[in-house]
C-alpha atoms as a PDB file:
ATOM      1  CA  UNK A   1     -33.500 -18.011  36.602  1.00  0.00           C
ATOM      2  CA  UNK A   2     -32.984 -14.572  34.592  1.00  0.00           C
ATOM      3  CA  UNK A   3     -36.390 -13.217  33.372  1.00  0.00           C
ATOM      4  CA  UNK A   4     -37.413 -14.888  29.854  1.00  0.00           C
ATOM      5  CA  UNK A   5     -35.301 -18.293  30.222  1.00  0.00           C
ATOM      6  CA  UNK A   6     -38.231 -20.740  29.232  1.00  0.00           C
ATOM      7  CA  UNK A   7     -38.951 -23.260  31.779  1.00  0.00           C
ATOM      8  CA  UNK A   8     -36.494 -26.865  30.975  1.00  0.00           C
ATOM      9  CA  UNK A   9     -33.814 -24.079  30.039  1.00  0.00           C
ATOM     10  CA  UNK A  10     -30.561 -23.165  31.656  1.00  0.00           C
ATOM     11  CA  UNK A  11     -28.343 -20.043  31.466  1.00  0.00           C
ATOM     12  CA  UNK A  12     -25.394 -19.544  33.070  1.00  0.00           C
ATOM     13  CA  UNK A  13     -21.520 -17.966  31.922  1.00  0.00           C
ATOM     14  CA  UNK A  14     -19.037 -20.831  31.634  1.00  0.00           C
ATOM     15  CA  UNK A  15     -15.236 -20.282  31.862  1.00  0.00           C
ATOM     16  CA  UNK A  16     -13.730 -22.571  29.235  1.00  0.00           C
ATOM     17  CA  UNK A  17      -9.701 -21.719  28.551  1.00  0.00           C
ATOM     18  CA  UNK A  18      -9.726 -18.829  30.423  1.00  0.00           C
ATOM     19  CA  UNK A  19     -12.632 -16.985  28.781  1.00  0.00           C
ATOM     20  CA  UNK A  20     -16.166 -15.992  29.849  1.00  0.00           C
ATOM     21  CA  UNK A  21     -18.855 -17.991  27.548  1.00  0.00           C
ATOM     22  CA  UNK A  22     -22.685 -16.391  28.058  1.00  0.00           C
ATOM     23  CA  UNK A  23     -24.822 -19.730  27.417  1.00  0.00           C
ATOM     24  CA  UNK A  24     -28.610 -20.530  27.058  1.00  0.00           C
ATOM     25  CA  UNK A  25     -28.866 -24.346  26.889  1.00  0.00           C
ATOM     26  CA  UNK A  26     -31.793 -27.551  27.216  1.00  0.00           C
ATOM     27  CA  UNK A  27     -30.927 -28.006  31.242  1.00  0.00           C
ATOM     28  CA  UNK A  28     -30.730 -31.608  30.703  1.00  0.00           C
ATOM     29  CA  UNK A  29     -27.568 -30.629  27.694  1.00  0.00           C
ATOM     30  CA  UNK A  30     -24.484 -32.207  28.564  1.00  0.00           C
ATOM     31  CA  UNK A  31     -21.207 -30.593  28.746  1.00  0.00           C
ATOM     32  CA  UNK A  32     -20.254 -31.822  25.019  1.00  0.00           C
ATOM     33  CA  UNK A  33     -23.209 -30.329  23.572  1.00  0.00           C
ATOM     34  CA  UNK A  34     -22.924 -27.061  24.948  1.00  0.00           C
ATOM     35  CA  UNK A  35     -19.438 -26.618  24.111  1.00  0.00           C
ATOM     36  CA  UNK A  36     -19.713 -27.824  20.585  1.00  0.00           C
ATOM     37  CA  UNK A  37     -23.326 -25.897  20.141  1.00  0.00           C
ATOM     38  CA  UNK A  38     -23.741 -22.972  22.188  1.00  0.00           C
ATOM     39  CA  UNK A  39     -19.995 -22.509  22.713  1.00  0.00           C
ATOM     40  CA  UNK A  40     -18.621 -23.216  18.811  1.00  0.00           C
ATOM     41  CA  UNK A  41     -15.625 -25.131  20.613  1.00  0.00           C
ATOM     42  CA  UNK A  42     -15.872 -28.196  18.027  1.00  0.00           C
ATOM     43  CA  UNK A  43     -12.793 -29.715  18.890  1.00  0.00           C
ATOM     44  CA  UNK A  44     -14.276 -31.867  21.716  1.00  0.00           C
ATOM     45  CA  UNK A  45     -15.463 -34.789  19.565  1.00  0.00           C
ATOM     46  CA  UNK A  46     -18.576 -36.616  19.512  1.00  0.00           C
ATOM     47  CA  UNK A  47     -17.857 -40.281  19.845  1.00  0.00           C
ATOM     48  CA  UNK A  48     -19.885 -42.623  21.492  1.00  0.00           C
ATOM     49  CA  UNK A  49     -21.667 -40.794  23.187  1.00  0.00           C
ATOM     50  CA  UNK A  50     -21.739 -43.194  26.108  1.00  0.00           C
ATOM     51  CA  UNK A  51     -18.234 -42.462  28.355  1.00  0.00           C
ATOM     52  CA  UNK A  52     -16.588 -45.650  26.226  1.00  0.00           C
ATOM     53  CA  UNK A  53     -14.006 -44.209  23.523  1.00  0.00           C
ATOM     54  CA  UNK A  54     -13.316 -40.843  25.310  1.00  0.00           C
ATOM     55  CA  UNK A  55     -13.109 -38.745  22.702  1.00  0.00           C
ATOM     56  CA  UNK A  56     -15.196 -35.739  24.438  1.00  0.00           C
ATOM     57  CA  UNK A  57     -12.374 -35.900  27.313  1.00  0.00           C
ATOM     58  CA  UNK A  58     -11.897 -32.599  28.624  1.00  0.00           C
ATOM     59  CA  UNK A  59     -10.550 -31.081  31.881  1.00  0.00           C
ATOM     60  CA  UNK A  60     -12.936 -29.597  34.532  1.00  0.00           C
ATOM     61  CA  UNK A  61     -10.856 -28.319  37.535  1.00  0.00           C
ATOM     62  CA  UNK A  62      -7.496 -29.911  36.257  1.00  0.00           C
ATOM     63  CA  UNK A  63      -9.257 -33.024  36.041  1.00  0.00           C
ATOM     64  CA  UNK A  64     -10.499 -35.054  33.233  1.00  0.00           C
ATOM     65  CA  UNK A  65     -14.264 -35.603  32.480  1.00  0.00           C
ATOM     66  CA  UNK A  66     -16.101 -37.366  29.672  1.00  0.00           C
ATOM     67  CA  UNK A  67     -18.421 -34.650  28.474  1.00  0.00           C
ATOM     68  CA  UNK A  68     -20.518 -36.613  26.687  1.00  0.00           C
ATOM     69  CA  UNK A  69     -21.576 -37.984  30.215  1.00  0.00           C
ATOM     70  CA  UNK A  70     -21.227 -34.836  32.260  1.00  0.00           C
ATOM     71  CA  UNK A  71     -24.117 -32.599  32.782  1.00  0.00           C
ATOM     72  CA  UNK A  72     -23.649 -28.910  32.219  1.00  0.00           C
ATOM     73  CA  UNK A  73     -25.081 -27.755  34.946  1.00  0.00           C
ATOM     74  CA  UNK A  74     -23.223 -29.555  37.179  1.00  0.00           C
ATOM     75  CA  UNK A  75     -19.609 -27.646  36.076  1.00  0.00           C
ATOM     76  CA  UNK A  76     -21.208 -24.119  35.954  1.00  0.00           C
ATOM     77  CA  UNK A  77     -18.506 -21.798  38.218  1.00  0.00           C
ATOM     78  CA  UNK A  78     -15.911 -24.602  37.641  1.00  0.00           C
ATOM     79  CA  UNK A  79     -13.190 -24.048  35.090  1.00  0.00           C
ATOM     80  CA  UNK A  80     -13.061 -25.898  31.703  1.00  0.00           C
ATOM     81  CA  UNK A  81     -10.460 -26.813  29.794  1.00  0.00           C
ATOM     82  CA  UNK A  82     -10.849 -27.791  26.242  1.00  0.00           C
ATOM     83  CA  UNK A  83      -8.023 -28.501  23.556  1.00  0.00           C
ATOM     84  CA  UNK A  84      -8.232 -24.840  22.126  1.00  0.00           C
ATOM     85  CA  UNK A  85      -7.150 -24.059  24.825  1.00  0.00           C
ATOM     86  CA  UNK A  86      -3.585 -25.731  24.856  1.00  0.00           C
ATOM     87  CA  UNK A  87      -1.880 -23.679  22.014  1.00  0.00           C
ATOM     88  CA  UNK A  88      -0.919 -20.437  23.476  1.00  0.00           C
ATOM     89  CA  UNK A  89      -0.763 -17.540  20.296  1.00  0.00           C
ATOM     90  CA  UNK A  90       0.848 -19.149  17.531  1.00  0.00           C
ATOM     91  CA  UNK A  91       2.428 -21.432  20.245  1.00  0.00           C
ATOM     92  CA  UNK A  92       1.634 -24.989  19.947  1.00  0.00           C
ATOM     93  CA  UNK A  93       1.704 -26.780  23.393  1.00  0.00           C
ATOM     94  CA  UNK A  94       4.681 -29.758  23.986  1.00  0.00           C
ATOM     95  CA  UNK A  95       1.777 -32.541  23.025  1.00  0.00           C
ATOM     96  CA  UNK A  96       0.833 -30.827  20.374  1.00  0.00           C
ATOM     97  CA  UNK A  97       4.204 -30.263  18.887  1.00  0.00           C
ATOM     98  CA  UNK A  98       5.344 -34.030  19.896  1.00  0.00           C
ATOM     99  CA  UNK A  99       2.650 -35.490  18.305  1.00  0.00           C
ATOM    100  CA  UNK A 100       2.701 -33.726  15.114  1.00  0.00           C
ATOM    101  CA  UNK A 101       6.272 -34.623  14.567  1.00  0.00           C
ATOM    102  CA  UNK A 102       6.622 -38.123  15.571  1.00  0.00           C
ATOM    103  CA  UNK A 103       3.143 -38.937  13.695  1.00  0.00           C
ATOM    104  CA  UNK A 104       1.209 -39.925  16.955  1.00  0.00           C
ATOM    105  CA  UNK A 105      -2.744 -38.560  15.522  1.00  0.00           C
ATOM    106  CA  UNK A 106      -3.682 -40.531  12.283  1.00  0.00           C
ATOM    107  CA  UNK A 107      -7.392 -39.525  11.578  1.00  0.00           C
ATOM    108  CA  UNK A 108      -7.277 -37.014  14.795  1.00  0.00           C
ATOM    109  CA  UNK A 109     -10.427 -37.686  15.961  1.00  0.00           C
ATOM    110  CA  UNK A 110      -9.492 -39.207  19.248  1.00  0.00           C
ATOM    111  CA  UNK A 111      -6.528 -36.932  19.610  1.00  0.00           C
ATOM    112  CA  UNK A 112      -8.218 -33.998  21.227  1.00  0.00           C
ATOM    113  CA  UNK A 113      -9.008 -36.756  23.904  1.00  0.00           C
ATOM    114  CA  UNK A 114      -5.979 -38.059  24.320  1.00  0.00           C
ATOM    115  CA  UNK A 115      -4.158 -34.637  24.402  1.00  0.00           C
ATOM    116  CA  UNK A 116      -6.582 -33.498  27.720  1.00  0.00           C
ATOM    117  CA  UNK A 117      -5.884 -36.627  29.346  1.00  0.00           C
ATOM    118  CA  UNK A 118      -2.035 -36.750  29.055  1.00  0.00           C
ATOM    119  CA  UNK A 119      -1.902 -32.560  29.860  1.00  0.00           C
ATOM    120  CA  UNK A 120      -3.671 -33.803  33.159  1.00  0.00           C
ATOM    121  CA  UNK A 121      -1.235 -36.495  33.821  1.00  0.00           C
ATOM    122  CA  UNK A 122       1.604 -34.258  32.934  1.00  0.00           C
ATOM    123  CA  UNK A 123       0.133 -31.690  35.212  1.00  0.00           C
ATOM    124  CA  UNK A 124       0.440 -34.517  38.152  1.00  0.00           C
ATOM    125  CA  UNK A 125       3.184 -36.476  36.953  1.00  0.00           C
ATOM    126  CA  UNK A 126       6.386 -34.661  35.336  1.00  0.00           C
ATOM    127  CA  UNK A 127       8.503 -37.882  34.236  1.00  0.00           C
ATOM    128  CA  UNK A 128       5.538 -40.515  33.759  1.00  0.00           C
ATOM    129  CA  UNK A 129       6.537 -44.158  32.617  1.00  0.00           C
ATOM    130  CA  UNK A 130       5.128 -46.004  29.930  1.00  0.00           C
ATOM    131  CA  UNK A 131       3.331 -47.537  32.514  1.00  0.00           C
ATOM    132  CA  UNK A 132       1.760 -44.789  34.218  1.00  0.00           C
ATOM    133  CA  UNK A 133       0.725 -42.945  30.340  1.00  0.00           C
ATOM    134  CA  UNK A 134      -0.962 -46.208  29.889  1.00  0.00           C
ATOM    135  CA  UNK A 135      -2.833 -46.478  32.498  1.00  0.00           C
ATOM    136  CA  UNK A 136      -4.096 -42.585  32.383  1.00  0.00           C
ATOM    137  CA  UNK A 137      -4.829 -43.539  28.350  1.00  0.00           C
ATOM    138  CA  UNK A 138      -6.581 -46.323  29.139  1.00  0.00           C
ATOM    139  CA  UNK A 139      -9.967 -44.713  28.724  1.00  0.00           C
ATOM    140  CA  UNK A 140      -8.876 -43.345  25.083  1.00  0.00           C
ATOM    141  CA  UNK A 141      -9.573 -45.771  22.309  1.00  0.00           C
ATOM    142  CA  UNK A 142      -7.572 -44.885  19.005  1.00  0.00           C
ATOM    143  CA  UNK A 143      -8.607 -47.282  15.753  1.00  0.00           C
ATOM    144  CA  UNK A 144      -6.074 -45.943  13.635  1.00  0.00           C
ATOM    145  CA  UNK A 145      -2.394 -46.109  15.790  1.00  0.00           C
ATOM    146  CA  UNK A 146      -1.375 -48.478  17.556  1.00  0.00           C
ATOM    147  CA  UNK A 147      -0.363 -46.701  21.239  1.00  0.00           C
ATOM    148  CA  UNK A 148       3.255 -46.648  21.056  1.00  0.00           C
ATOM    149  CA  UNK A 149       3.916 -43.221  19.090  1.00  0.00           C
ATOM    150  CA  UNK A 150       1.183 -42.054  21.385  1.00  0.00           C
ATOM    151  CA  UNK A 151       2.994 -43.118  24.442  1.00  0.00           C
ATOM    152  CA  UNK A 152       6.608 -41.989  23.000  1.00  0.00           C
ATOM    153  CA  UNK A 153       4.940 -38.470  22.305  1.00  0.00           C
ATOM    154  CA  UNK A 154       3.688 -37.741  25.541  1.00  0.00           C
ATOM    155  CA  UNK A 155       6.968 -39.097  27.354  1.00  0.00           C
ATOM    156  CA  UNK A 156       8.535 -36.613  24.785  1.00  0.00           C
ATOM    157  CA  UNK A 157       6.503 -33.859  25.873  1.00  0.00           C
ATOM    158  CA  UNK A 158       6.582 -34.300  29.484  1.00  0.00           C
ATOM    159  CA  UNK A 159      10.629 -33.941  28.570  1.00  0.00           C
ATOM    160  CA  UNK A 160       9.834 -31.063  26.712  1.00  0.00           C
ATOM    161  CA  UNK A 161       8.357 -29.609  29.964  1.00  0.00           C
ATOM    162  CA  UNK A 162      11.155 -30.593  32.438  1.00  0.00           C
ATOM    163  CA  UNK A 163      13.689 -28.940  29.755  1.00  0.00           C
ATOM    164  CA  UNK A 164      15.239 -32.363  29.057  1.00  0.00           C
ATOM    165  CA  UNK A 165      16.924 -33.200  25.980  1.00  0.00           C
ATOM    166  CA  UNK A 166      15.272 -36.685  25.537  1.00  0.00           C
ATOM    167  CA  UNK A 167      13.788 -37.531  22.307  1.00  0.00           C
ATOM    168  CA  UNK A 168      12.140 -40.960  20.525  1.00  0.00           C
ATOM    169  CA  UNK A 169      14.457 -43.204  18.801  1.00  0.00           C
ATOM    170  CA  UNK A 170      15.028 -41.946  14.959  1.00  0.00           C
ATOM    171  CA  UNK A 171      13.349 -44.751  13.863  1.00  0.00           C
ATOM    172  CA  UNK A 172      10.238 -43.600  15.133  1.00  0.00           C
ATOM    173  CA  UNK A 173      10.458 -40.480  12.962  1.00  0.00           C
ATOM    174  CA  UNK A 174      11.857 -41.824   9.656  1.00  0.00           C
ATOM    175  CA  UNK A 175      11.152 -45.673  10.211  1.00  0.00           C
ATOM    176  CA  UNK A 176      13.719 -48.688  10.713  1.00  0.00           C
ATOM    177  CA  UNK A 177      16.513 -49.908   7.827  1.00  0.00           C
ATOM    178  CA  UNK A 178      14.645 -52.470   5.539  1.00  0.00           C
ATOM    179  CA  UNK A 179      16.448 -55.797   6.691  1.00  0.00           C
ATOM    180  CA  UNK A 180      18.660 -57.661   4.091  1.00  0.00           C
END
């Protein structure tokens, strides 16, 4: 422990998205706290708080990790990945840009989530099904969409990625005819 770190404190330098963040943190802090408080990366979102609605998903090591559940101390000298750390520049990633223009993020607050989850699947999984985005979702809870712009946006993106052409149906952007 460095010289003047009171006892029941931590310190430590976390890489989150590539940069080096000097932190002094309560030991017991988890991962969501520290980035949100000590970091100022507020765009991991408190939900429940108890690893339910994943919200607070972010990636540690590629992989995803509820941070409302995951100790700090136990991902110092791992990488972090939060969602300011998709857009590159000015550059919004494919997810972002998908769901922005098919609608996919009502309120948002669950979107940060979602977006770590699906980068990690798309990291794994270049041309996932509907089945397999579903299944990697499943621990995202969105009140305000239902899943299926959610679902088409990430399929969209993981085109994006390959360099396909492939886009969502038109109605998705601008809504079906109004029947007879």
């Amino acid at each position: 422990m460095p010289p003047g770190i009171p006892d029941g404190m931590s310190a430590a330098v976390l890489k989150v998205n590539g940069e080096e963040y000097p932190v002094v943190f309560p030991s017991h802090h988890t991962l969501l706290e520290v980035l949100r408080e000590e970091c100022q990366l507020t765009g991991t979102k408190h939900g429940c708080e108890l690893g339910e609605c994943g919200a607070c998903a972010v990636l540690v090591d590629g992989k995803p990790v509820l941070s409302c559940l995951q100790i700090t101390t136990d991902v110092i000298g791992k990488s972090i990945r939060t969602v300011e750390g998709l857009q590159k520049g000015n550059d919004l990633h494919p997810l972002q840009e998908t769901f922005a223009d098919l609608g996919a993020a009502q309120c948002g607050y669950c979107t940060p989530g979602i977006l770590m989850v699906a980068e990690a699947l798309l990291e794994n999984e270049p041309e996932p099904d509907n089945e397999q985005i579903a299944e990697a979702l499943s621990g995202n809870i969105c009140r305000c969409t239902g899943y299926h712009r959610i679902i088409e946006a990430v399929k969209w993106a993981a085109a994006k990625q390959r360099g396909d052409d492939w886009r969502p149906a038109e109605a998705l952007f601008m809504g079906s005819e109004i029947p007879d």
